[in-house]
PDB file of N, CA and C in Angstrom:
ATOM      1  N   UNK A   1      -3.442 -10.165  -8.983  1.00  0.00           N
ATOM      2  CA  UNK A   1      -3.067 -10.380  -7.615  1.00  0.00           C
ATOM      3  C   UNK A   1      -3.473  -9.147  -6.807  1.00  0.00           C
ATOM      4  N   UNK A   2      -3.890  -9.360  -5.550  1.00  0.00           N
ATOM      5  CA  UNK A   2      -4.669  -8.769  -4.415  1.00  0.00           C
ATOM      6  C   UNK A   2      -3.427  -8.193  -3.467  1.00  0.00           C
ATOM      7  N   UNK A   3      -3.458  -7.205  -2.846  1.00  0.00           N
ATOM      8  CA  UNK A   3      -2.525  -7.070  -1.226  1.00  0.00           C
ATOM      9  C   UNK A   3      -3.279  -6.366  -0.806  1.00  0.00           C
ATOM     10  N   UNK A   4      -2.882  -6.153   0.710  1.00  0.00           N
ATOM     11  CA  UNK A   4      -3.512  -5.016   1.898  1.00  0.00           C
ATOM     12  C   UNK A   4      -2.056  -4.435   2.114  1.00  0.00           C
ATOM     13  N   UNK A   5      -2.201  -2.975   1.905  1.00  0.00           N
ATOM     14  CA  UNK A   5      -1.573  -1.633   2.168  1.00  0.00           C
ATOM     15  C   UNK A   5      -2.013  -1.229   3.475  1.00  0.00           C
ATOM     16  N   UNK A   6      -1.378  -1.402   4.779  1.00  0.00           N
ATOM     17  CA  UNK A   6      -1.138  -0.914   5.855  1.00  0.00           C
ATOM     18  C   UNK A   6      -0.644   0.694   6.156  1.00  0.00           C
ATOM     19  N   UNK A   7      -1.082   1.829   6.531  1.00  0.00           N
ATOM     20  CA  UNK A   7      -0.375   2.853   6.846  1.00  0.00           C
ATOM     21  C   UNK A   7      -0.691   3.133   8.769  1.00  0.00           C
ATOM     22  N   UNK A   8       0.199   3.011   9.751  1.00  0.00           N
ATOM     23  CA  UNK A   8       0.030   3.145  10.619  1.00  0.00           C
ATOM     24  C   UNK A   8       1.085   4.526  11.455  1.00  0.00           C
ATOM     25  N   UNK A   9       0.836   5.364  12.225  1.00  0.00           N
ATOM     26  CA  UNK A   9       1.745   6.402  12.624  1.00  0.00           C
ATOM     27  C   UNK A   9       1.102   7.519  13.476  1.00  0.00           C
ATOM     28  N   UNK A  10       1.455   8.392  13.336  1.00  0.00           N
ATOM     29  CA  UNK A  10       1.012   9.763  14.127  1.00  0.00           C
ATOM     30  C   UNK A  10       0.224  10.911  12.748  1.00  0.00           C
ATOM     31  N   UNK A  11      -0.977  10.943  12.838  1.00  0.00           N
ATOM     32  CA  UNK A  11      -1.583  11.819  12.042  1.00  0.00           C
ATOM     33  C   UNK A  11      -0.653  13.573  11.262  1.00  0.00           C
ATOM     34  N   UNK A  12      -0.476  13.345  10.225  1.00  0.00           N
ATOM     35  CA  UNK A  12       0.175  14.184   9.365  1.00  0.00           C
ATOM     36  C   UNK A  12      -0.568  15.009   8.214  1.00  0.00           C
ATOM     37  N   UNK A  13      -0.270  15.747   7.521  1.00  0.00           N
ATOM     38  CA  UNK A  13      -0.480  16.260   6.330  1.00  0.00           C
ATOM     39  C   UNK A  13      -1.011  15.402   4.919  1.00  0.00           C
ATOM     40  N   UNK A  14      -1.113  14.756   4.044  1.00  0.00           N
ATOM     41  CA  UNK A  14      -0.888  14.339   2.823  1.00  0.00           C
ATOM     42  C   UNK A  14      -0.464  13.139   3.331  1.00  0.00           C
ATOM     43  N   UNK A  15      -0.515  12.576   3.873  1.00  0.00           N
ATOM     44  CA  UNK A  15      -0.453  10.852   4.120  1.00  0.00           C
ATOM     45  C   UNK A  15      -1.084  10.328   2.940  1.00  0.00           C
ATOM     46  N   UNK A  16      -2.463  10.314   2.753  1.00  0.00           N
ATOM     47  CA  UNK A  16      -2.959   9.903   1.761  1.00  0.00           C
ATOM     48  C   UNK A  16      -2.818  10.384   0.140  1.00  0.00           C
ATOM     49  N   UNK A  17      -2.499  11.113  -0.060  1.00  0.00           N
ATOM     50  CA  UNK A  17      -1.514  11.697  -0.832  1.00  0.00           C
ATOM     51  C   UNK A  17      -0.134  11.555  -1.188  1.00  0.00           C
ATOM     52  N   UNK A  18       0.494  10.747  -0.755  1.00  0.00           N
ATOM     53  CA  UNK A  18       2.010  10.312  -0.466  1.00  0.00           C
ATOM     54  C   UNK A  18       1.298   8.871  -1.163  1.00  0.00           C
ATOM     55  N   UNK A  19       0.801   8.228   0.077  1.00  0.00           N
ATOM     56  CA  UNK A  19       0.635   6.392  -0.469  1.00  0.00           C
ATOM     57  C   UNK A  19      -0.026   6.531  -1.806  1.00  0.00           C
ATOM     58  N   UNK A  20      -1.199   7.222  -1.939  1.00  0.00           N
ATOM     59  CA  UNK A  20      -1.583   7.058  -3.548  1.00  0.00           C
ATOM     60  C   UNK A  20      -0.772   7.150  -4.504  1.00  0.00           C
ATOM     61  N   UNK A  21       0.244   8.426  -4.704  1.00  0.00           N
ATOM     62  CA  UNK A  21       1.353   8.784  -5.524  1.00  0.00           C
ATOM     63  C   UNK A  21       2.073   7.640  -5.534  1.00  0.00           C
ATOM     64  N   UNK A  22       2.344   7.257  -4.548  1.00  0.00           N
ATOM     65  CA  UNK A  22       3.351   5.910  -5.138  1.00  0.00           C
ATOM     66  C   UNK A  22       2.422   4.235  -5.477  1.00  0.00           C
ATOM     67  N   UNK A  23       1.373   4.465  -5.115  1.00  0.00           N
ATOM     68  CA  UNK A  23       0.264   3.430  -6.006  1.00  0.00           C
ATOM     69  C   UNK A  23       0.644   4.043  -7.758  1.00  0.00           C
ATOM     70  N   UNK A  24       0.128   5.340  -7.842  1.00  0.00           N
ATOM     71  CA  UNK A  24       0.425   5.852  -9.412  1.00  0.00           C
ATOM     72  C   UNK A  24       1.793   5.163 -10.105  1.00  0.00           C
ATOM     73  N   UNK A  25       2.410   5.934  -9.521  1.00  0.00           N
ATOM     74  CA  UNK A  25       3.448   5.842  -9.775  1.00  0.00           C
ATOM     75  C   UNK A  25       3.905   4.217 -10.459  1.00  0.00           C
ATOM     76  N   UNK A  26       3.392   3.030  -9.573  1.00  0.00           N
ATOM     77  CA  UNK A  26       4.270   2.150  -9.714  1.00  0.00           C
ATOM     78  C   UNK A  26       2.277   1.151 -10.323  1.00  0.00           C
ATOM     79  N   UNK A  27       2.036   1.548 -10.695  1.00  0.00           N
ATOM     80  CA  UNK A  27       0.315   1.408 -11.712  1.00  0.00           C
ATOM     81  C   UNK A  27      -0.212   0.392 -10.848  1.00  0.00           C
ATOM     82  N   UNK A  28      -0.766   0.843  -9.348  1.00  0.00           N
ATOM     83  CA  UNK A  28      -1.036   0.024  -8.402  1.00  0.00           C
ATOM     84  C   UNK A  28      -2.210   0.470  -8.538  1.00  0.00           C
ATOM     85  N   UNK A  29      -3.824  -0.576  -8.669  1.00  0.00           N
ATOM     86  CA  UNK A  29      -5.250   0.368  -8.532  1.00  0.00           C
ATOM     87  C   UNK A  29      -5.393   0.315  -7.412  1.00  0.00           C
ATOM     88  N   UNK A  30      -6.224   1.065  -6.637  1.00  0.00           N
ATOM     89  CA  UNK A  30      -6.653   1.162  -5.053  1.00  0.00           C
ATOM     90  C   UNK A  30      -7.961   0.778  -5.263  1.00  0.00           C
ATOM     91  N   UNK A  31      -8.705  -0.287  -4.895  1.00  0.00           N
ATOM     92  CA  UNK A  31      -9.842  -0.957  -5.161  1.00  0.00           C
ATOM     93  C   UNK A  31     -10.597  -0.490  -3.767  1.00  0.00           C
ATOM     94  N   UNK A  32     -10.151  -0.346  -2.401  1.00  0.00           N
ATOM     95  CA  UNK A  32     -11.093   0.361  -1.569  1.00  0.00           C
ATOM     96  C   UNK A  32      -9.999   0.437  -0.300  1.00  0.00           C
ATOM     97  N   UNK A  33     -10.204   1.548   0.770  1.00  0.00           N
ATOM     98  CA  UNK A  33      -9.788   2.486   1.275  1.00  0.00           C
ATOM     99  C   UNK A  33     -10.559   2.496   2.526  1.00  0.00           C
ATOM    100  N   UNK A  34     -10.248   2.463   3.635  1.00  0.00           N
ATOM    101  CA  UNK A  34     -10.493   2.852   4.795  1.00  0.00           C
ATOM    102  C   UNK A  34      -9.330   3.324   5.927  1.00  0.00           C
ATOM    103  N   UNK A  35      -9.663   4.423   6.107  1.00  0.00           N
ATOM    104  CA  UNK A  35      -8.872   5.618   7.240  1.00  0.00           C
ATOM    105  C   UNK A  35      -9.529   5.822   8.704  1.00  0.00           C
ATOM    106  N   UNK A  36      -9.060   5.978   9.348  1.00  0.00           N
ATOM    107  CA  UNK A  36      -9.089   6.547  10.557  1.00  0.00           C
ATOM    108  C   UNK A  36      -8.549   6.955  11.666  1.00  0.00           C
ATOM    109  N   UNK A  37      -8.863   8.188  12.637  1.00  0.00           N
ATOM    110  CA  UNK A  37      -7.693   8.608  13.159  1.00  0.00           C
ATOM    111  C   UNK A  37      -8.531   8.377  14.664  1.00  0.00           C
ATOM    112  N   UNK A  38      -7.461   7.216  15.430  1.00  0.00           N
ATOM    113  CA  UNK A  38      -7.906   7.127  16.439  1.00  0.00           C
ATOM    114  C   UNK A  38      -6.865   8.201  17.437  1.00  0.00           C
ATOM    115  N   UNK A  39      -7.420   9.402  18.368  1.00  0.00           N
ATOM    116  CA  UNK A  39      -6.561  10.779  18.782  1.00  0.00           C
ATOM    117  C   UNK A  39      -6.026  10.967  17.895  1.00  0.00           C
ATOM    118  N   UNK A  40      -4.297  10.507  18.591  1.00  0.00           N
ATOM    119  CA  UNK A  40      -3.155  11.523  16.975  1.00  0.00           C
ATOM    120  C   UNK A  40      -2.788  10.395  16.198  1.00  0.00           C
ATOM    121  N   UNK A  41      -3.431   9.001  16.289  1.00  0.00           N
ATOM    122  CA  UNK A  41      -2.960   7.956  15.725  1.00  0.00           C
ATOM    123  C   UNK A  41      -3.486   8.166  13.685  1.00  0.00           C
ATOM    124  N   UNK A  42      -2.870   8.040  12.708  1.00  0.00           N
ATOM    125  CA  UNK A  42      -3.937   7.666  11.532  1.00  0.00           C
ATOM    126  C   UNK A  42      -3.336   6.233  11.442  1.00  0.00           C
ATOM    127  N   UNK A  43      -4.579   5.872  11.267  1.00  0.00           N
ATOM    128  CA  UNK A  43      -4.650   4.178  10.755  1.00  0.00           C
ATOM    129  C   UNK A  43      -5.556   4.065   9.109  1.00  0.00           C
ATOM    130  N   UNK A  44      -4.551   3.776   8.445  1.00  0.00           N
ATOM    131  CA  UNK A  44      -5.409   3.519   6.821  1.00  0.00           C
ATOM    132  C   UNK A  44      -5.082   1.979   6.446  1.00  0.00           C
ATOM    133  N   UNK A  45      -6.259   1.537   5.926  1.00  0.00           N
ATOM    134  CA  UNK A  45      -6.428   0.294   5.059  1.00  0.00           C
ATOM    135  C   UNK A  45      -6.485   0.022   3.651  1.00  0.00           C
ATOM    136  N   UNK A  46      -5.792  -0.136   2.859  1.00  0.00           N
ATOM    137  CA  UNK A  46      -5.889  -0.126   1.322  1.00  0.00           C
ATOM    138  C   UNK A  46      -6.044  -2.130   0.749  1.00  0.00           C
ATOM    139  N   UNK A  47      -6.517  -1.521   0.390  1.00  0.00           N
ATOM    140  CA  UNK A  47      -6.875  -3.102  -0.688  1.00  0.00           C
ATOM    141  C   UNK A  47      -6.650  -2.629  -1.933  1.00  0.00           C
ATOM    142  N   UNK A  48      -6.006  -3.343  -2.831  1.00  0.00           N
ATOM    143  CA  UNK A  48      -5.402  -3.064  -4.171  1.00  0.00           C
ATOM    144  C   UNK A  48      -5.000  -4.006  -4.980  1.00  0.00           C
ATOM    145  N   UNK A  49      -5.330  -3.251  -6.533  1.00  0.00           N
ATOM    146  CA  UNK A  49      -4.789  -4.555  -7.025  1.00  0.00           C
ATOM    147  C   UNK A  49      -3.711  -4.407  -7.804  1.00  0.00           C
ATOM    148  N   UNK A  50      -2.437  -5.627  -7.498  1.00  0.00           N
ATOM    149  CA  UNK A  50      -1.379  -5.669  -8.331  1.00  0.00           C
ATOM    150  C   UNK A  50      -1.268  -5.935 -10.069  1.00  0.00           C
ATOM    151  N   UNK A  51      -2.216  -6.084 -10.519  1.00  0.00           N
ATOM    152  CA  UNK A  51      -2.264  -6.865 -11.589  1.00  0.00           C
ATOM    153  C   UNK A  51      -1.957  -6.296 -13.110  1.00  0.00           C
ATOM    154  N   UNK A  52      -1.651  -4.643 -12.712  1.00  0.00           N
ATOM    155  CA  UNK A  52      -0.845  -3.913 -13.720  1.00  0.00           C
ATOM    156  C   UNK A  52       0.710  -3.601 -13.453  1.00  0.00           C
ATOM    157  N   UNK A  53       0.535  -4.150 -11.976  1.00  0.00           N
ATOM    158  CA  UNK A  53       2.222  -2.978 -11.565  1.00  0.00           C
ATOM    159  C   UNK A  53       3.061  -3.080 -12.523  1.00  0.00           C
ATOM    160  N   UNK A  54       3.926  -2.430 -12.309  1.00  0.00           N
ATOM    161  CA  UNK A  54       4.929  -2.228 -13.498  1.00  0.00           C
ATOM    162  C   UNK A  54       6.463  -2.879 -12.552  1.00  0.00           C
ATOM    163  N   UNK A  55       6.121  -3.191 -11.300  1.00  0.00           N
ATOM    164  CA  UNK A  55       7.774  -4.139 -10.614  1.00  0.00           C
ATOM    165  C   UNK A  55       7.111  -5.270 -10.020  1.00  0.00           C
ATOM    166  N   UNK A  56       8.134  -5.951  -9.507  1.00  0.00           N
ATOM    167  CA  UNK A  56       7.537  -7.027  -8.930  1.00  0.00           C
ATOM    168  C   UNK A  56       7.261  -7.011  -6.985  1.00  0.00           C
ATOM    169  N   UNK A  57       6.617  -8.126  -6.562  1.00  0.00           N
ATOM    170  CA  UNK A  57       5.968  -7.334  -5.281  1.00  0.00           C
ATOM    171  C   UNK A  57       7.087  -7.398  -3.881  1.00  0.00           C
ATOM    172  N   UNK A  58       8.386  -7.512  -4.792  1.00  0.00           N
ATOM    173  CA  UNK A  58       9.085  -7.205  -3.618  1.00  0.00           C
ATOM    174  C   UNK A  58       9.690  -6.112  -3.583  1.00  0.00           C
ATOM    175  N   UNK A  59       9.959  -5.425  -4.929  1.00  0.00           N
ATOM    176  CA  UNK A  59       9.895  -3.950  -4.898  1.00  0.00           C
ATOM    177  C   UNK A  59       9.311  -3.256  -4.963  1.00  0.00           C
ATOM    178  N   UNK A  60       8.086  -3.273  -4.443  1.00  0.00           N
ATOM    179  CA  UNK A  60       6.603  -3.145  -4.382  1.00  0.00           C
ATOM    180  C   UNK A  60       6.925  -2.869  -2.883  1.00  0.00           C
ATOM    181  N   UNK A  61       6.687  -3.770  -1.784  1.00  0.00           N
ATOM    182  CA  UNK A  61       7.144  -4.002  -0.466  1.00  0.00           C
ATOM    183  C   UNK A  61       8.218  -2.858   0.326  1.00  0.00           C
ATOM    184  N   UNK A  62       9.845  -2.829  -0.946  1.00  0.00           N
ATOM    185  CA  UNK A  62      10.813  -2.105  -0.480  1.00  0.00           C
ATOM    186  C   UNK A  62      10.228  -0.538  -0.764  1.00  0.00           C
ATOM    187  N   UNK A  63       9.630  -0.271  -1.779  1.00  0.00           N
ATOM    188  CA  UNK A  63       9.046   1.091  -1.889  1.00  0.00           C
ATOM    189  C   UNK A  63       8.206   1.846  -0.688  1.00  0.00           C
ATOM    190  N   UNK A  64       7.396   0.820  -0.524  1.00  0.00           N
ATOM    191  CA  UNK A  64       6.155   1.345   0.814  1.00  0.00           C
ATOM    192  C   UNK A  64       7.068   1.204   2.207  1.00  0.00           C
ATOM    193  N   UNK A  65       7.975   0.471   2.253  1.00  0.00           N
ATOM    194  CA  UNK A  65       9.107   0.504   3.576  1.00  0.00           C
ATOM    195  C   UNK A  65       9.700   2.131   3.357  1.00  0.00           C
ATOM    196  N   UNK A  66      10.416   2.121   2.291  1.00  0.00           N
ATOM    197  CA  UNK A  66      10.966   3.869   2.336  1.00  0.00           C
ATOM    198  C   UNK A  66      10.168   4.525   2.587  1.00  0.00           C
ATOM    199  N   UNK A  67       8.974   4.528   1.702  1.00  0.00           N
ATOM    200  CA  UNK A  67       7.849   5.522   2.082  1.00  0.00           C
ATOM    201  C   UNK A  67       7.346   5.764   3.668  1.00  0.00           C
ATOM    202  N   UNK A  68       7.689   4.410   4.565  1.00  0.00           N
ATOM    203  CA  UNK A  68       6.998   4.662   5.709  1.00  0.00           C
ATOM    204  C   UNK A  68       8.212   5.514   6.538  1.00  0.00           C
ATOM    205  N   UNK A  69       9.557   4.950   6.445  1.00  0.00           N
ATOM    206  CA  UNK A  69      10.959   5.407   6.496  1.00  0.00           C
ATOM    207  C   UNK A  69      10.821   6.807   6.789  1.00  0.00           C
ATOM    208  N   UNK A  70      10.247   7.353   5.364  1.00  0.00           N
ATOM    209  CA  UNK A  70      10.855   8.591   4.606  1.00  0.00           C
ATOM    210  C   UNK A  70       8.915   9.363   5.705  1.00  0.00           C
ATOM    211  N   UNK A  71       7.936   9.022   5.689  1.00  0.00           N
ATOM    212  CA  UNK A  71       6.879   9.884   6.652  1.00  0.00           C
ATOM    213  C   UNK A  71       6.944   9.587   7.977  1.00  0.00           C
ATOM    214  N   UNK A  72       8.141   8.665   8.438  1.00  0.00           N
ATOM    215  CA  UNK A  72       7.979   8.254   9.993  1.00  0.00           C
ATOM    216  C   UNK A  72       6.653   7.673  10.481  1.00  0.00           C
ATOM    217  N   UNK A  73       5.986   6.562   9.679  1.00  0.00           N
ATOM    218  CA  UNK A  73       4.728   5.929   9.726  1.00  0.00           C
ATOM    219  C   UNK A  73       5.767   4.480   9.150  1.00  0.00           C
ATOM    220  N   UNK A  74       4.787   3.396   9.602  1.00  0.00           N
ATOM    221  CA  UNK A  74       5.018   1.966   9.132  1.00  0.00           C
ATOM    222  C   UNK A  74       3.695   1.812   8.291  1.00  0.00           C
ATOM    223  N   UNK A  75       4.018   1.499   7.561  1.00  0.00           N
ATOM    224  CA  UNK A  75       3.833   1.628   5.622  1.00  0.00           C
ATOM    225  C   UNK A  75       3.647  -0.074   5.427  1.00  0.00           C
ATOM    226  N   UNK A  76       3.214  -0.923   4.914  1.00  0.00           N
ATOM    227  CA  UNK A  76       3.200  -2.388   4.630  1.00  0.00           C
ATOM    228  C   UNK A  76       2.484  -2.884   3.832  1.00  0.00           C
ATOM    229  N   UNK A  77       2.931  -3.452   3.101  1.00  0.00           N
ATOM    230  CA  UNK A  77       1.671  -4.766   1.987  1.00  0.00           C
ATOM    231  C   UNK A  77       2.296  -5.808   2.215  1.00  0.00           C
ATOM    232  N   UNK A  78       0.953  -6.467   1.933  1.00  0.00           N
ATOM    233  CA  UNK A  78       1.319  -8.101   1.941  1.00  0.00           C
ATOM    234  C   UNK A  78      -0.267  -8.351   1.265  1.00  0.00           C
ATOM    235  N   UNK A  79       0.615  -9.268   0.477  1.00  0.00           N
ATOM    236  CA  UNK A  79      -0.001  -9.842  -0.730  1.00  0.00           C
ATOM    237  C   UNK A  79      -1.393 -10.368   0.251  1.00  0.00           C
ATOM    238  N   UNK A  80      -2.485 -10.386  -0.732  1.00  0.00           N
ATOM    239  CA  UNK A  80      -3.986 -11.235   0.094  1.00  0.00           C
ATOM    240  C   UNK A  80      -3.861 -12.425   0.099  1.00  0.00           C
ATOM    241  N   UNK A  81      -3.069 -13.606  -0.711  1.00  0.00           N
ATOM    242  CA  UNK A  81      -2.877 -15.236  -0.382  1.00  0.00           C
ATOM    243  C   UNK A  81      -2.287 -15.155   0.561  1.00  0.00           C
ATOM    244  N   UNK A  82      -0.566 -14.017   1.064  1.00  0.00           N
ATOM    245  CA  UNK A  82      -0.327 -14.456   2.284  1.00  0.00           C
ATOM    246  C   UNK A  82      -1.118 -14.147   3.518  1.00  0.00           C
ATOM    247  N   UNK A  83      -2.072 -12.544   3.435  1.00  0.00           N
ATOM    248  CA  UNK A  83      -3.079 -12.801   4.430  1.00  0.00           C
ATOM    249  C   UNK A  83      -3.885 -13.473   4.507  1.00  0.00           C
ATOM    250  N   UNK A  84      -4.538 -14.321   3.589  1.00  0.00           N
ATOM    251  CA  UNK A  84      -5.542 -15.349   3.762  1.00  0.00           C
ATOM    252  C   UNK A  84      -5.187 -16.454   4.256  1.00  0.00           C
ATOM    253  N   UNK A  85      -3.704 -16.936   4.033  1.00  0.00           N
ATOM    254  CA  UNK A  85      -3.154 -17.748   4.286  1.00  0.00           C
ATOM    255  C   UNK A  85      -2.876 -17.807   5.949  1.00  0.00           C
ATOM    256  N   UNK A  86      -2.614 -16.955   6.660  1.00  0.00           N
ATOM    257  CA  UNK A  86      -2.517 -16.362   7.881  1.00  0.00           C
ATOM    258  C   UNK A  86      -3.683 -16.441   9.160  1.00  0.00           C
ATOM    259  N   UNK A  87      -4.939 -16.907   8.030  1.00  0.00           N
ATOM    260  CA  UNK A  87      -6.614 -16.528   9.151  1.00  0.00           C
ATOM    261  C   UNK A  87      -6.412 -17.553   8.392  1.00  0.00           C
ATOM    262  N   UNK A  88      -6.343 -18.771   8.053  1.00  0.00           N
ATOM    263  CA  UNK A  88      -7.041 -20.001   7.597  1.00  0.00           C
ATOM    264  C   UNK A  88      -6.366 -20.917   8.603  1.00  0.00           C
ATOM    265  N   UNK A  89      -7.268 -21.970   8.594  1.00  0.00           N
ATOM    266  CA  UNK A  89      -6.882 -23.008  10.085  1.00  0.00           C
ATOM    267  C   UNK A  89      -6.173 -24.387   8.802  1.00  0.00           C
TER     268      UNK A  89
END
């Protein structure tokens, strides 16, 4: 199983460093990655795959919520069937 990892907020330190650690952590692969800082905004895109994690993807979900919580950024996954599901007519 597929999700998109959302990181949206005010440009910081180790952002990317924070979300990876808790990819490790919880045996999430990061299959591809796109960042950018529009002014003081960072905006990152993660695509990843669930298919080792070690919880299931709703504590998957509650983790990246603290995490966004805990850097004052909104932090989000959602699985790729429900985004595909979302752009399909």
């Amino acid at each position: 199983m597929k999700a998109v990892i959302t990181v949206i907020g005010h440009d910081t330190v180790g952002v990317v460093a924070k979300v990876s650690a808790v990819c490790a952590e919880l045996n999430i692969n990061i299959e591809d990655i796109s960042q950018s800082i529009m002014q003081d905004m960072f905006c990152m895109i993660m695509l990843v795959s669930l298919n080792r994690c070690t919880v299931d993807p709703a504590a998957v979900r509650d983790r990246f919520t603290a995490l966004g919580d805990e850097m004052k950024m909104q932090v989000t996954m959602t699985r790729q069937e429900v985004f595909d599901a979302m752009h399909t007519i």
